[in-house]
Structure formats: structure tokens, C-alpha cells
Protein backbone atom coordinates (compact mmCIF):
# COMPACT_ATOMS: atom_id res chain seq x y z
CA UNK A 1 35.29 4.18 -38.24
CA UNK A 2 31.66 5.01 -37.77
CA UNK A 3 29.40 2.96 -35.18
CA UNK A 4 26.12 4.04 -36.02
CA UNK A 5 23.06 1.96 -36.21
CA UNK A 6 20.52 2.84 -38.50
CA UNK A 7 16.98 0.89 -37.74
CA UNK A 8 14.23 1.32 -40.61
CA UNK A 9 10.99 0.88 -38.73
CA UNK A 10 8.71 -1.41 -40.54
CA UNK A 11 6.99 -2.10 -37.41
CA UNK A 12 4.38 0.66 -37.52
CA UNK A 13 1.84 -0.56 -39.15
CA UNK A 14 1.15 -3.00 -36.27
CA UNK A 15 -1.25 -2.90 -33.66
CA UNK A 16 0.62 -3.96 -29.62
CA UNK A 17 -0.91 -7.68 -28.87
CA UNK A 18 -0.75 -8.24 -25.61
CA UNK A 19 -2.80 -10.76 -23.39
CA UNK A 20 -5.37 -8.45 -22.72
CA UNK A 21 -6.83 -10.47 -19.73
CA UNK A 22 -3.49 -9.04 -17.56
CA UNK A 23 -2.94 -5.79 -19.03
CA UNK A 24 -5.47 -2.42 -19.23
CA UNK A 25 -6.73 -2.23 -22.92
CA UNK A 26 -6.95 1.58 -22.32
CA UNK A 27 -3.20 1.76 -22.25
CA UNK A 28 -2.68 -0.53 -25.06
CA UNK A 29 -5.04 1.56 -27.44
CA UNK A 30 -3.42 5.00 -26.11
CA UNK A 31 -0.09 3.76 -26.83
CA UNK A 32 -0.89 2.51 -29.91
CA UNK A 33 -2.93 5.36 -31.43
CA UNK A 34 -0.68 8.28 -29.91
CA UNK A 35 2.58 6.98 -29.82
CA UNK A 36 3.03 4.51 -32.92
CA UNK A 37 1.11 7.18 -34.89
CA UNK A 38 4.09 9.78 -34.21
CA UNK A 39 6.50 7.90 -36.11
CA UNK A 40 5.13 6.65 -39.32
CA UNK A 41 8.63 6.67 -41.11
CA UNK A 42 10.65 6.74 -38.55
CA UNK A 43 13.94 6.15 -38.24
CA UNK A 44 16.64 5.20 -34.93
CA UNK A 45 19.76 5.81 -34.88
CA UNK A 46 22.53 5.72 -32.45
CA UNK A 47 26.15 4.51 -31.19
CA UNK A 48 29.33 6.55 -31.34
CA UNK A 49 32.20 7.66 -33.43
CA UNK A 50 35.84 7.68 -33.39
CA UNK A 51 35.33 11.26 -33.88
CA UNK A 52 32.60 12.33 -32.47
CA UNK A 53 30.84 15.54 -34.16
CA UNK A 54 28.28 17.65 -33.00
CA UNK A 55 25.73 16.64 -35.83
CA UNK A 56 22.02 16.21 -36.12
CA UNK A 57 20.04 13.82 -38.50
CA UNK A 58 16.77 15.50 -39.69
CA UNK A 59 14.16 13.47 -40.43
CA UNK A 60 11.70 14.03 -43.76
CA UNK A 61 8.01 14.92 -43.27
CA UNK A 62 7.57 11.50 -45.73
CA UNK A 63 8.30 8.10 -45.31
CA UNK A 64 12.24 8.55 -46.24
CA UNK A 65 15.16 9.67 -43.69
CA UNK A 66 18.44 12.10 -44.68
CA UNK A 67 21.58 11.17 -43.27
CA UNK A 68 23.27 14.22 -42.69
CA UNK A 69 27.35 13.15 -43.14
CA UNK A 70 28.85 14.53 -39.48
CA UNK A 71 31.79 15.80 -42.53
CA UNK A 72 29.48 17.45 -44.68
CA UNK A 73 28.29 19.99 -41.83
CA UNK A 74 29.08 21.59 -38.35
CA UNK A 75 27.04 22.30 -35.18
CA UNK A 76 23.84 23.58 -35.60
CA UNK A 77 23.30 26.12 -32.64
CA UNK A 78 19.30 26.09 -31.60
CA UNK A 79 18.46 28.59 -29.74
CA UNK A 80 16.04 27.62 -27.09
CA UNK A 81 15.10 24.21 -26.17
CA UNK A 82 12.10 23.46 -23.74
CA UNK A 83 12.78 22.04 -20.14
CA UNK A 84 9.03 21.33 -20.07
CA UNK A 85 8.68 20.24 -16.45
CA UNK A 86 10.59 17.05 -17.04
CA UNK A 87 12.56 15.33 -14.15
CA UNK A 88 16.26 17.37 -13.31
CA UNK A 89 19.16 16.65 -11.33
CA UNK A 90 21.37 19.08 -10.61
CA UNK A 91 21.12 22.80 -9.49
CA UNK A 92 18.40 24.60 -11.73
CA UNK A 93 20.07 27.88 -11.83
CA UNK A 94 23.37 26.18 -13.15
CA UNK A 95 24.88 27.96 -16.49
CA UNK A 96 24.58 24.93 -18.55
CA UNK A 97 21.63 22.75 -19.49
CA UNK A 98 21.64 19.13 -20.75
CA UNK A 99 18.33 18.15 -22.16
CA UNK A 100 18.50 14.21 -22.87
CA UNK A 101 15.59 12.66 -24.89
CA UNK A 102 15.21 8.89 -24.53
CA UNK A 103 14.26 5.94 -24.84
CA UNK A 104 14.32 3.33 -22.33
CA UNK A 105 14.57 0.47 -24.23
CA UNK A 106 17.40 2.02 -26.74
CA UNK A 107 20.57 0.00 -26.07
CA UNK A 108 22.98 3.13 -27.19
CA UNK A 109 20.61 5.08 -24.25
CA UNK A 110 21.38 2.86 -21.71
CA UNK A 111 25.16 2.75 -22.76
CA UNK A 112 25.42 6.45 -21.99
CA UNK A 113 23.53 6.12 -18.60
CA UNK A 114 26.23 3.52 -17.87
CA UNK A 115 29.26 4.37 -18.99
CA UNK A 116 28.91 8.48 -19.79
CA UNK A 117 26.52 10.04 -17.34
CA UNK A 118 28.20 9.13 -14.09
CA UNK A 119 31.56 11.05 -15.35
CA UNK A 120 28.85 14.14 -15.84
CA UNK A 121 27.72 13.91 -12.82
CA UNK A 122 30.82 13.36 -10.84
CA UNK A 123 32.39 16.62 -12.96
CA UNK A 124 29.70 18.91 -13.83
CA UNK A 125 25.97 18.16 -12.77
CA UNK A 126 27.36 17.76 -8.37
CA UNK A 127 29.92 20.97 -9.06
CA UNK A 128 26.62 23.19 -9.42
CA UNK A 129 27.79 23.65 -13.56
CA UNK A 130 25.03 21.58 -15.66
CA UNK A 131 22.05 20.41 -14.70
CA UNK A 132 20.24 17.32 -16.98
CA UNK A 133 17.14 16.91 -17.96
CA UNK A 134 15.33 13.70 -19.11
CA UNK A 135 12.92 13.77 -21.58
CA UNK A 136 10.84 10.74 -23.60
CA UNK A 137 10.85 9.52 -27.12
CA UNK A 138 9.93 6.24 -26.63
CA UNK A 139 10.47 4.61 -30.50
CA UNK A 140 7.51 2.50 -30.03
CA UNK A 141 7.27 1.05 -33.31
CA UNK A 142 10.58 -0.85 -32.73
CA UNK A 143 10.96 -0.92 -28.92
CA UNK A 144 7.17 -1.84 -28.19
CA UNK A 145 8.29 -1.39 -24.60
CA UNK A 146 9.54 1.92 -24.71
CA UNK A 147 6.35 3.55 -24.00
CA UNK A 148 5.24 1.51 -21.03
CA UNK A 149 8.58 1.66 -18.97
CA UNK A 150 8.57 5.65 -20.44
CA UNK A 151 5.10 5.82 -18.12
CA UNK A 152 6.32 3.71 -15.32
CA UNK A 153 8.86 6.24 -15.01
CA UNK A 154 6.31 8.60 -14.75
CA UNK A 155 3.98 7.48 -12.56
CA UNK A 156 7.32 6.70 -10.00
CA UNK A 157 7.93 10.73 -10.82
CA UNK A 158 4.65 11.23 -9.09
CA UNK A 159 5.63 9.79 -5.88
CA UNK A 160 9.68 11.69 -6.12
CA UNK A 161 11.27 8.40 -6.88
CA UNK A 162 11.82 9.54 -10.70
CA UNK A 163 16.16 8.51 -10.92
CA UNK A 164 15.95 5.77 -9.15
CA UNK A 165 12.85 4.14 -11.58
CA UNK A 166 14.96 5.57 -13.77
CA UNK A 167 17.98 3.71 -13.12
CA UNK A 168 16.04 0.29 -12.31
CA UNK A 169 14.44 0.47 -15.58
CA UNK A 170 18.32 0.98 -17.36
CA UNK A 171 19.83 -1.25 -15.06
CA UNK A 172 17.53 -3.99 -15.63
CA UNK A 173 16.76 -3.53 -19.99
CA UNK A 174 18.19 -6.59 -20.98
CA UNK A 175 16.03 -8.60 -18.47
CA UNK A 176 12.15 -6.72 -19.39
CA UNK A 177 13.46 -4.87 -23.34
CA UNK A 178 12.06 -8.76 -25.29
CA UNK A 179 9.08 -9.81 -22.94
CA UNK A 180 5.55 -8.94 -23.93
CA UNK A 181 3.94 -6.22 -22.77
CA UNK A 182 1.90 -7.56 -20.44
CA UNK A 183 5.16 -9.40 -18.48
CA UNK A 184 7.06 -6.09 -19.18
CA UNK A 185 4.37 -4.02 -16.74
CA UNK A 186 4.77 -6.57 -14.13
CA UNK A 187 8.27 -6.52 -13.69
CA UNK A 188 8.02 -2.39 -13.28
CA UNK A 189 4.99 -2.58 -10.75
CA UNK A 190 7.63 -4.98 -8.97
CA UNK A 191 10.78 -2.26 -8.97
CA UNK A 192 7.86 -0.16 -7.51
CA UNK A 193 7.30 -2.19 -4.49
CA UNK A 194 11.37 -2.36 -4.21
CA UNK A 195 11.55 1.26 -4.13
CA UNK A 196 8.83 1.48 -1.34
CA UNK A 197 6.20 3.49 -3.81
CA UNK A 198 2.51 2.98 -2.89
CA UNK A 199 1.48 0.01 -5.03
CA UNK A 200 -2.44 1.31 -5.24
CA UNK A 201 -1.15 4.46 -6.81
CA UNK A 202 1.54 3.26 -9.17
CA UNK A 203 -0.33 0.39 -10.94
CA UNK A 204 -3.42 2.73 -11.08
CA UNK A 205 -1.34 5.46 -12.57
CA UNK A 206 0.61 3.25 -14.67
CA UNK A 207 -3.14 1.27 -16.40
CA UNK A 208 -4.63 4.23 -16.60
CA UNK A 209 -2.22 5.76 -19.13
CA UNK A 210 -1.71 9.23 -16.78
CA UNK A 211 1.40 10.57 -17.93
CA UNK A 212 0.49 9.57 -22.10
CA UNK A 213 0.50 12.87 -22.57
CA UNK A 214 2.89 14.11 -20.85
CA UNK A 215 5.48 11.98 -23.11
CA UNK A 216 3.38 12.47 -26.47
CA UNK A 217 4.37 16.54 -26.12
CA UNK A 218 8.08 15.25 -25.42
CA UNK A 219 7.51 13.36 -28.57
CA UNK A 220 6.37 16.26 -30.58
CA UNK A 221 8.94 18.75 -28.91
CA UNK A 222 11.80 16.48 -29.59
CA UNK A 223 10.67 16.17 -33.32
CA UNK A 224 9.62 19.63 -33.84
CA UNK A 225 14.13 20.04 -32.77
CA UNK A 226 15.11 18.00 -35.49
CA UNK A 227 15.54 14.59 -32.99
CA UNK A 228 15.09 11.45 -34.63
CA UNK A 229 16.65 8.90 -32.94
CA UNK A 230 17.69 7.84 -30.09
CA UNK A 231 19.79 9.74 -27.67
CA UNK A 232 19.41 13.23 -28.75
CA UNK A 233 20.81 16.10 -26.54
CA UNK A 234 20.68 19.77 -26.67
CA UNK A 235 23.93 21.41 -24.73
CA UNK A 236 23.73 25.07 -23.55
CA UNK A 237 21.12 27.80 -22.31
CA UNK A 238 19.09 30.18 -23.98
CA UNK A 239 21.82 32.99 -24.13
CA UNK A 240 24.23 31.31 -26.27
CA UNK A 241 21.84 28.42 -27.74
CA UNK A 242 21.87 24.83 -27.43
CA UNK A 243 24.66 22.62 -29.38
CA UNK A 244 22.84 19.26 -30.63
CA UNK A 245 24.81 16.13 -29.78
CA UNK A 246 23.62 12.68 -31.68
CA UNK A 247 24.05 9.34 -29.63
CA UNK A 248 25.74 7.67 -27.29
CA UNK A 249 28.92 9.80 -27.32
CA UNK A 250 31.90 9.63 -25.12
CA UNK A 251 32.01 11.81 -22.25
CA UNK A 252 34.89 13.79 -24.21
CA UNK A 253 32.80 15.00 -26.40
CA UNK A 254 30.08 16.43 -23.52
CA UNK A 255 33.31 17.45 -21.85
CA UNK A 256 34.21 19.80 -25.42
CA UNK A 257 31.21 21.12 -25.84
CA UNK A 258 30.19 22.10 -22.10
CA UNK A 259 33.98 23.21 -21.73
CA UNK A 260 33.92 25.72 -24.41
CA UNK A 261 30.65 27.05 -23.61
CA UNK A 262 31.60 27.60 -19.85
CA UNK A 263 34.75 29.44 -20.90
CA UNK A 264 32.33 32.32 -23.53
């Protein structure tokens, strides 16, 4: 039985409202214009299956999405996938590469930050064998918080404190993924002051919109792969290609595909 979610976005067409009295208009129009503008028939999906396959949904250039059957085809090996210079944990010279790209405020993304990363880390990414990199695709049009907590994140990067704004943001999604915008902001500048970042700097670097482009070429990397929904990872180096996994899968099916590529 499958347990995908498919999301149309009909959202897109909408401009952010926020109370612009406590939150930077700058950011509001960046976001809108060069975020929401990247997916103009988009489409999220996400979840797992009782069999997981190593499948990839391509999206159309048009306002329509194909849903590629994980029976109808096998992995699609890609041969080189960008690290940019997105946040990594793990050795860099390790023989495997996980490149994640996410979106805070996806509910299947924070499942396998809960329940499927840890095991990675514990087996592969602290052994010296994979190293994992995050990369954005905030879904803007329905997670109108994505792209905000995508720059918090950001802006903590700037001070080293990347994973754990990372892991605040996760930890605390069902508290900050339905508030507006404006509320939403708040709540990061406060995990900033938890985590002991300079305040001035944050919030400045957060309003300002610093890092928008920064996560509008993850955007148009992870779209030019084939991603179009949220998680998306690509398994594997540039020797023998990366294998594309779709969603929140178990850590069995990491554990397959890393496995077999270790062993070539």
C-alpha cells in the first residue's frame, strides 16, 4: 500500500500578507517574486511505501505533473549532482554523498529528520562512510513558511550554528508551520537568542533577505535534477552517479542503496 501525498498547488497565484508593520516588506516581495514564481504548477509529494523504490517524479514544463509508477521504471542513475557550498556533516572526503533537498515546513521532511537520519548518522555519516548535505526547496506556494525558516537557517549558517537551527526549526514545525509570517520570524529570531547567535546580525540577515539567493539556485538546481517534491535525495559520488530516492523513506532503503554502492 502506497503512502504518498500528492498536493496540487493552487496557492500560487497569491501574493504573502503579512502585517507589514512587524515584518521587512523587502523580504516579503523577494520571497514572493523569486520563490512563488519558481513553482507555477507545482506539485509536492511525499511519504513512504511498503516497498520503497528508487523512483523519481518529473515534473512538466506546463501547468500538469507525471506520476511516474515506482513499477513502471527503475533507478535512474544521474551522474553528478552539485554540493554547491551547502551545510555538511560528516567527513567531506567520505565515498558516499547524500544530497537532501528540503523543505522545512514539509511534514514527510521532518519525519525523516526524526525517525531516519539519526540511524544514518549513527551507521554511516560518524563511521567516516557518507557525508549529507542539506539543500532548500522551500514549496512556498503551499508552505508560505518554508522560505523564511529556509533563510533563518541561513543566516544561523553564517554564524556556524547551521544543525542546530536546523534541528530547532524541525523540532519545533508543528508549533511556527500555521502562524503568519510575521509571528513565524519571531519565533526563529527567538531559537537564535537560545542558541547564543548575535541577535544584531541574525535579524539583520534574516529582514534583509541575504541568503534569497543562495536558496533560489538550490531551487533551480534541484529542479533542473528532476526534484519536485519534497524530500528528494541523490545517493552516490560522481564516479558511479547518484541514485535518486523520493520521500520520506525508511532507513532500509538508504541502507540498500548506500550498501550496494559501498560494496562496487
Amino acid at each position: 500500500m502506497e503512502d504518498f501525498e500528492f498536493i496540487e498547488d493552487k496557492k500560487l497565484d497569491k501574493q504573502i500578507s503579512v502585517n507589514k508593520s512587524t515584518f521587512n516588506r523587502l523580504i516579503i516581495t523577494i520571497i514572493t517574486v523569486a520563490i512563488v514564481s519558481a513553482f507555477l504548477g507545482g506539485y509536492v509529494i511525499g511519504g513512504e511505501t511498503a516497498e520503497p523504490k528508487e523512483v523519481i517524479v518529473r515534473e512538466t514544463i506546463q501547468n500538469q505533473a507525471i506520476q511516474t509508477s515506482p513499477q513502471q521504471i527503475g533507478p535512474q542513475i544521474i551522474r553528478n549532482i552539485s554540493l554547491d557550498d551547502d551545510p555538511m556533516k560528516g567527513n567531506p572526503d567520505a565515498p558516499i554523498t547524500i544530497i537532501e533537498f528540503s523543505d522545512f515546513q514539509c511534514p514527510f521532511c521532518a519525519k525523516f529528520h526524526e525517525t531516519t537520519l539519526p540511524q544514518l548518522e549513527q551507521n554511516y555519516i560518524q563511521t567516516g562512510k557518507v557525508n549529507f548535505v542539506y539543500r532548500d526547496f522551500p514549496i512556498q506556494g503551499i508552505h508560505p513558511n518554508a522560505a523564511p525558516a529556509a533563510l533563518a537557517s541561513e543566516c544561523a549558517d553564517d554564524q556556524g550554528r547551521f544543525w542546530e537551527m536546523h534541528d530547532m526549526i524541525f523540532e519545533g514545525q508543528q508549533v511556527w508551520k500555521d502562524l503568519p509570517i510575521s509571528q513565524s520570524v519571531a519565533l526563529y529570531k527567538q531559537y537564535a537568542l537560545e542558541l547564543g547567535l548575535d541577535s544584531s546580525e541574525f535579524d539583520s540577515c534574516l529582514e534583509s533577505g541575504k541568503h534569497i539567493e543562495e536558496i533560489q539556485n538550490d531551487l533551480n538546481d534541484g529542479r533542473m535534477y528532476g526534484v519536485s517534491g519534497t524530500p528528494g535525495f541523490f545517493v552516490g559520488n560522481t564516479d558511479i552517479g547518484f541514485t535518486p530516492i523520493t520521500g520520506a523513506q525508511p532507513y532500509s532503503t538508504f541502507q540498500r542503496v548506500i550498501d550496494s554502492q559501498l560494496n562496487r
